[in-house]
N, C-alpha and C. Protein backbone atom coordinates (compact mmCIF):
# COMPACT_ATOMS: atom_id res chain seq x y z
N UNK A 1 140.78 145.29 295.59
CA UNK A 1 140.37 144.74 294.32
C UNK A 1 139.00 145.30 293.95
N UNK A 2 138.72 145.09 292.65
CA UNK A 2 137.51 146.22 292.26
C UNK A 2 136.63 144.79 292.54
N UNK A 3 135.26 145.58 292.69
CA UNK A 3 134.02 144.93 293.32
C UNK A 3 132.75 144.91 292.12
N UNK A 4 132.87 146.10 291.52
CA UNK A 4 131.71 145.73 290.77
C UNK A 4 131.88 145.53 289.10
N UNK A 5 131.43 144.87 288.50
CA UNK A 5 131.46 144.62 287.30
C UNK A 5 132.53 145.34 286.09
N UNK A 6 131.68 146.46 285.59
CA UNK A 6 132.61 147.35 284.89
C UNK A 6 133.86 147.46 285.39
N UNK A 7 134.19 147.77 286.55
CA UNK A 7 135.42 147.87 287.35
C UNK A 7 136.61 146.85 287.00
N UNK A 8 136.03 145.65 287.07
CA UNK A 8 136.62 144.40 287.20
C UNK A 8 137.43 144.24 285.35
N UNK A 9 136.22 144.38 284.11
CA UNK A 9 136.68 144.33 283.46
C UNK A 9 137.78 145.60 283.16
N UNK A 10 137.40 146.72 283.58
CA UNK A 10 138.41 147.77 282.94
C UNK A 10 139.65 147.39 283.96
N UNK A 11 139.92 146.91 284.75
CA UNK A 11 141.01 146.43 285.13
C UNK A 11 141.71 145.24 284.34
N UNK A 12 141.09 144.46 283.76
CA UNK A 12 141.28 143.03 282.59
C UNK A 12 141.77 144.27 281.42
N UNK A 13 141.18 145.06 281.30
CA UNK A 13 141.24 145.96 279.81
C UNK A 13 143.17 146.47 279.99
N UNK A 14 142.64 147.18 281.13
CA UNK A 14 144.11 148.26 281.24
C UNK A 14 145.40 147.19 281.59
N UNK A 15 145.21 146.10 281.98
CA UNK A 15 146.45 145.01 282.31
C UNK A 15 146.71 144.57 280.26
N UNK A 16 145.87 144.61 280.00
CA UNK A 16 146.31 143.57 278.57
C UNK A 16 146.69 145.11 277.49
N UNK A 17 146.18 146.47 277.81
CA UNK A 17 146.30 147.76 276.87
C UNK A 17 147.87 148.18 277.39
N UNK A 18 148.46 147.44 279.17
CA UNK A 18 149.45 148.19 279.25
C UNK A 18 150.66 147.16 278.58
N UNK A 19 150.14 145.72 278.35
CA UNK A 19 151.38 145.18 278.02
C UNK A 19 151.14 145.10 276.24
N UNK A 20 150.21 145.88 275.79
CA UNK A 20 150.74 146.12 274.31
C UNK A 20 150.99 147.35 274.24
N UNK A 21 151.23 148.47 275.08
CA UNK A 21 152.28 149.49 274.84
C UNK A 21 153.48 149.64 274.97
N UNK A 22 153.39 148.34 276.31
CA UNK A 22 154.94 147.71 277.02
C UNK A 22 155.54 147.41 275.20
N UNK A 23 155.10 146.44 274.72
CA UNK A 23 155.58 145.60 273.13
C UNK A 23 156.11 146.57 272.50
N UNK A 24 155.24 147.87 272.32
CA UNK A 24 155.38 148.77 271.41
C UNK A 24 156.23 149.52 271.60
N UNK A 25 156.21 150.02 272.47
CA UNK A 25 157.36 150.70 273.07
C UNK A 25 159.05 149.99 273.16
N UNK A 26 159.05 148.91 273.38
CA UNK A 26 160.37 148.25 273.29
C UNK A 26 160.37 148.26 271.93
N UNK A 27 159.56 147.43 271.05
CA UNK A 27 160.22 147.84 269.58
C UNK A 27 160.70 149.37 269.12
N UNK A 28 160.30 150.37 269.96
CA UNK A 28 160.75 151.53 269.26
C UNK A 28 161.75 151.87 269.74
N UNK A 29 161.92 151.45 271.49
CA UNK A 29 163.30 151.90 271.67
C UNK A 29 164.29 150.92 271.06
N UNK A 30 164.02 149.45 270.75
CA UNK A 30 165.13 148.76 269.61
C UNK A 30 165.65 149.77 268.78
N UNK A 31 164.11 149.62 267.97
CA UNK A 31 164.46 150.21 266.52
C UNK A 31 165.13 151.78 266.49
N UNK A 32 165.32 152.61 267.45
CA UNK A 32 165.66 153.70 267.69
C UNK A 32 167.82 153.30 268.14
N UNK A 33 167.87 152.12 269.02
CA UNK A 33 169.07 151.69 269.09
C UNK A 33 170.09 151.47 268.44
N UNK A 34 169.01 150.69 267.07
CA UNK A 34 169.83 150.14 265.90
C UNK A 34 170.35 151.14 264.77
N UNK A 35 169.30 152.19 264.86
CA UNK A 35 169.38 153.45 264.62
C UNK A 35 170.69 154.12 264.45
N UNK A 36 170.84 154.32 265.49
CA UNK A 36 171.93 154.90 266.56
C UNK A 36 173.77 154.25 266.52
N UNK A 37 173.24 152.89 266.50
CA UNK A 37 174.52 151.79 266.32
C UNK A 37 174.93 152.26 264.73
N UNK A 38 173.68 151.90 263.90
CA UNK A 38 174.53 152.02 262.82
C UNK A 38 175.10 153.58 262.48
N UNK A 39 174.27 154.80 262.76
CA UNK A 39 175.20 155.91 262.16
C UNK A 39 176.68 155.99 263.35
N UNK A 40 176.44 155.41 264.56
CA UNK A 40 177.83 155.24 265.51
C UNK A 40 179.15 154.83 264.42
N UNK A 41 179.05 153.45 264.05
CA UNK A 41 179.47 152.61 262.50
C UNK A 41 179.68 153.25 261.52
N UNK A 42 179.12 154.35 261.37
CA UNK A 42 179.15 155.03 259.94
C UNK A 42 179.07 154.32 259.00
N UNK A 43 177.55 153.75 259.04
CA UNK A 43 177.47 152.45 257.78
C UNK A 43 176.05 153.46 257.31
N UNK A 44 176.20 154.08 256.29
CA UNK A 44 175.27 154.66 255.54
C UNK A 44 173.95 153.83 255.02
N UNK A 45 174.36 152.75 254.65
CA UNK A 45 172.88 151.74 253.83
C UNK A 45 172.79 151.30 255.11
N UNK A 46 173.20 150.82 255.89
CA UNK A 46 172.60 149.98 257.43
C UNK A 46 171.88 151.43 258.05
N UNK A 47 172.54 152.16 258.45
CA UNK A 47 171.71 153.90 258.91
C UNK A 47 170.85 153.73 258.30
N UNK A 48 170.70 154.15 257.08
CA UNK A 48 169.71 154.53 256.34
C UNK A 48 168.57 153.31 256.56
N UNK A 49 168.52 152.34 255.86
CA UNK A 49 167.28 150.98 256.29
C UNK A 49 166.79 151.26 257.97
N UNK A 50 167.91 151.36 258.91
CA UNK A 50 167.65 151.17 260.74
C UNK A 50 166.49 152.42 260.72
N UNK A 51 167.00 153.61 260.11
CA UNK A 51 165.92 154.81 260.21
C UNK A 51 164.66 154.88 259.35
N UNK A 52 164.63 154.19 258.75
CA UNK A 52 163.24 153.84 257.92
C UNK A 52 162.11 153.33 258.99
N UNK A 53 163.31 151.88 259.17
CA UNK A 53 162.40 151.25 260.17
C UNK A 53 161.86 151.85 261.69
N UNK A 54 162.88 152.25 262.07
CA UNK A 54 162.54 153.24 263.16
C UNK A 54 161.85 154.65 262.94
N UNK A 55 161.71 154.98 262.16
CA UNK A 55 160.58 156.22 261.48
C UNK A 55 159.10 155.93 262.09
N UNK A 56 158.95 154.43 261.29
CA UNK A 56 157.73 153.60 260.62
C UNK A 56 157.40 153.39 261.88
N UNK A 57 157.74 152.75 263.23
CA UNK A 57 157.68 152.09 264.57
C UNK A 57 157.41 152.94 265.54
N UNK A 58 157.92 154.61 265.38
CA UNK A 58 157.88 155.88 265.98
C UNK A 58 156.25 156.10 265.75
N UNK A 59 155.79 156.17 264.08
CA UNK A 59 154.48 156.94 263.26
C UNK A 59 153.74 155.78 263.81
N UNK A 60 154.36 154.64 263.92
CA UNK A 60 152.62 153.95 264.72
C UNK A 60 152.39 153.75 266.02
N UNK A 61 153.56 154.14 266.78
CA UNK A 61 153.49 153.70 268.60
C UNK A 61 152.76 155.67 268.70
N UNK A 62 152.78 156.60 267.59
CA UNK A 62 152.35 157.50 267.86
C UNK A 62 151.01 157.66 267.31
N UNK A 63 150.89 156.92 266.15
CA UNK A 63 149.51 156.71 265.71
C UNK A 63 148.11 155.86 266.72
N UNK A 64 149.00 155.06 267.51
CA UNK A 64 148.16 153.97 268.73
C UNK A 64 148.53 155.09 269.95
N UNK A 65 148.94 156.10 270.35
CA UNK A 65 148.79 156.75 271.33
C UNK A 65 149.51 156.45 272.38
N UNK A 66 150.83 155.57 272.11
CA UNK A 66 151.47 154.90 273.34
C UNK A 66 152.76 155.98 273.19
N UNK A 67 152.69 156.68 272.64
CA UNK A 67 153.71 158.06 272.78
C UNK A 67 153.61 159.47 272.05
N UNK A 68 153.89 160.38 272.82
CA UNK A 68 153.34 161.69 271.91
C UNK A 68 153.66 161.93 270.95
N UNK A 69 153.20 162.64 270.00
CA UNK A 69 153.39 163.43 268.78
C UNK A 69 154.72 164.20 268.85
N UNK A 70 155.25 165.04 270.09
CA UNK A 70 156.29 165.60 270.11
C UNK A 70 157.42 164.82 270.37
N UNK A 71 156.94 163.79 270.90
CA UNK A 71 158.64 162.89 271.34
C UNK A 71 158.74 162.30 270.05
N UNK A 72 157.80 161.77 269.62
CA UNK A 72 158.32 160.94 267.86
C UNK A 72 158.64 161.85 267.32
N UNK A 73 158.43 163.11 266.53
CA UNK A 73 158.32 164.34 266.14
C UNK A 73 160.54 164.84 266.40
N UNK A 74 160.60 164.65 267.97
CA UNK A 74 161.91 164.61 268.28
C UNK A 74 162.44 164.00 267.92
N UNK A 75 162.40 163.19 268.27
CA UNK A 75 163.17 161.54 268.00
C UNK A 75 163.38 161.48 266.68
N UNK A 76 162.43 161.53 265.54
CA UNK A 76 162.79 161.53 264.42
C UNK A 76 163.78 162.40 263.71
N UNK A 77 163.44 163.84 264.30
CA UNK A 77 164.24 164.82 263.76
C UNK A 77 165.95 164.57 264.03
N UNK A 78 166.05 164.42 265.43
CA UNK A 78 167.18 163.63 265.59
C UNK A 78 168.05 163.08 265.15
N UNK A 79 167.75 161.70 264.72
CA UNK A 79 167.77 160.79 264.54
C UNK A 79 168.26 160.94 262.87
N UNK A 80 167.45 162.07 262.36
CA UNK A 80 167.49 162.28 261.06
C UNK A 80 168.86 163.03 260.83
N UNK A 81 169.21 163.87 261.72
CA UNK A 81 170.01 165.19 261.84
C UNK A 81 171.27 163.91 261.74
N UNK A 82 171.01 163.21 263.09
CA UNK A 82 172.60 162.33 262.63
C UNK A 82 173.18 161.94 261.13
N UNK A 83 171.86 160.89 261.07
CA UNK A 83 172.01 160.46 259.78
C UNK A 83 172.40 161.25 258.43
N UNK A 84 172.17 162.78 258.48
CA UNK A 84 173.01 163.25 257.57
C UNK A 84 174.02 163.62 257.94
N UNK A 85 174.32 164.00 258.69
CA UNK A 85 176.20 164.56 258.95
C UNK A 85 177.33 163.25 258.64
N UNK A 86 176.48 162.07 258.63
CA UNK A 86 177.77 161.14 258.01
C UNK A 86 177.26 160.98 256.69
N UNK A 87 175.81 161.27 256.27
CA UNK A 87 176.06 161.61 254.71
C UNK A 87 176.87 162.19 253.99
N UNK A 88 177.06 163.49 254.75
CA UNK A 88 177.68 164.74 254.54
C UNK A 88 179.02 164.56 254.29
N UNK A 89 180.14 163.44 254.77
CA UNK A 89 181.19 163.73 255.25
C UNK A 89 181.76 162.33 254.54
């Protein structure tokens, strides 16, 4: 266990910074799920709203630094790519 001061709190810091990336991160893999379910469904307005929201949840768990620029960056493109081929069809 840490002994001196600073120590003590940056251990208080990194326990409470890891369970709001823990939060953040589950909402994105939700919102990435629901994503997924609905173009599975081929429900175009449910797709379409699930990927908004999951866009929006990606740009801020990447904006707060709890995931890279390239995995949202992926993920979105993805995600996007589905969503049109049942536009498409």
């Amino acid at each position: 266990m840490a002994n001196l001061k600073s120590a003590k709190t940056r251990v208080k810091r990194n326990k409470k910074r890891e369970e709001i990336n823990a939060t953040r991160l589950n909402a994105v893999r939700t919102s990435v799920k629901k994503t997924r379910a609905a173009i599975a469904k081929k429900d175009k307005a449910e797709a379409e709203k699930a990927f908004k929201q999951a866009e929006s949840s990606l740009a801020r768990a990447t904006n707060k630094r709890t995931i890279k620029k390239n995995t949202a960056s992926r993920l979105i493109s993805r995600l996007a790519q589905a969503l049109k081929s049942i536009s498409g069809k």
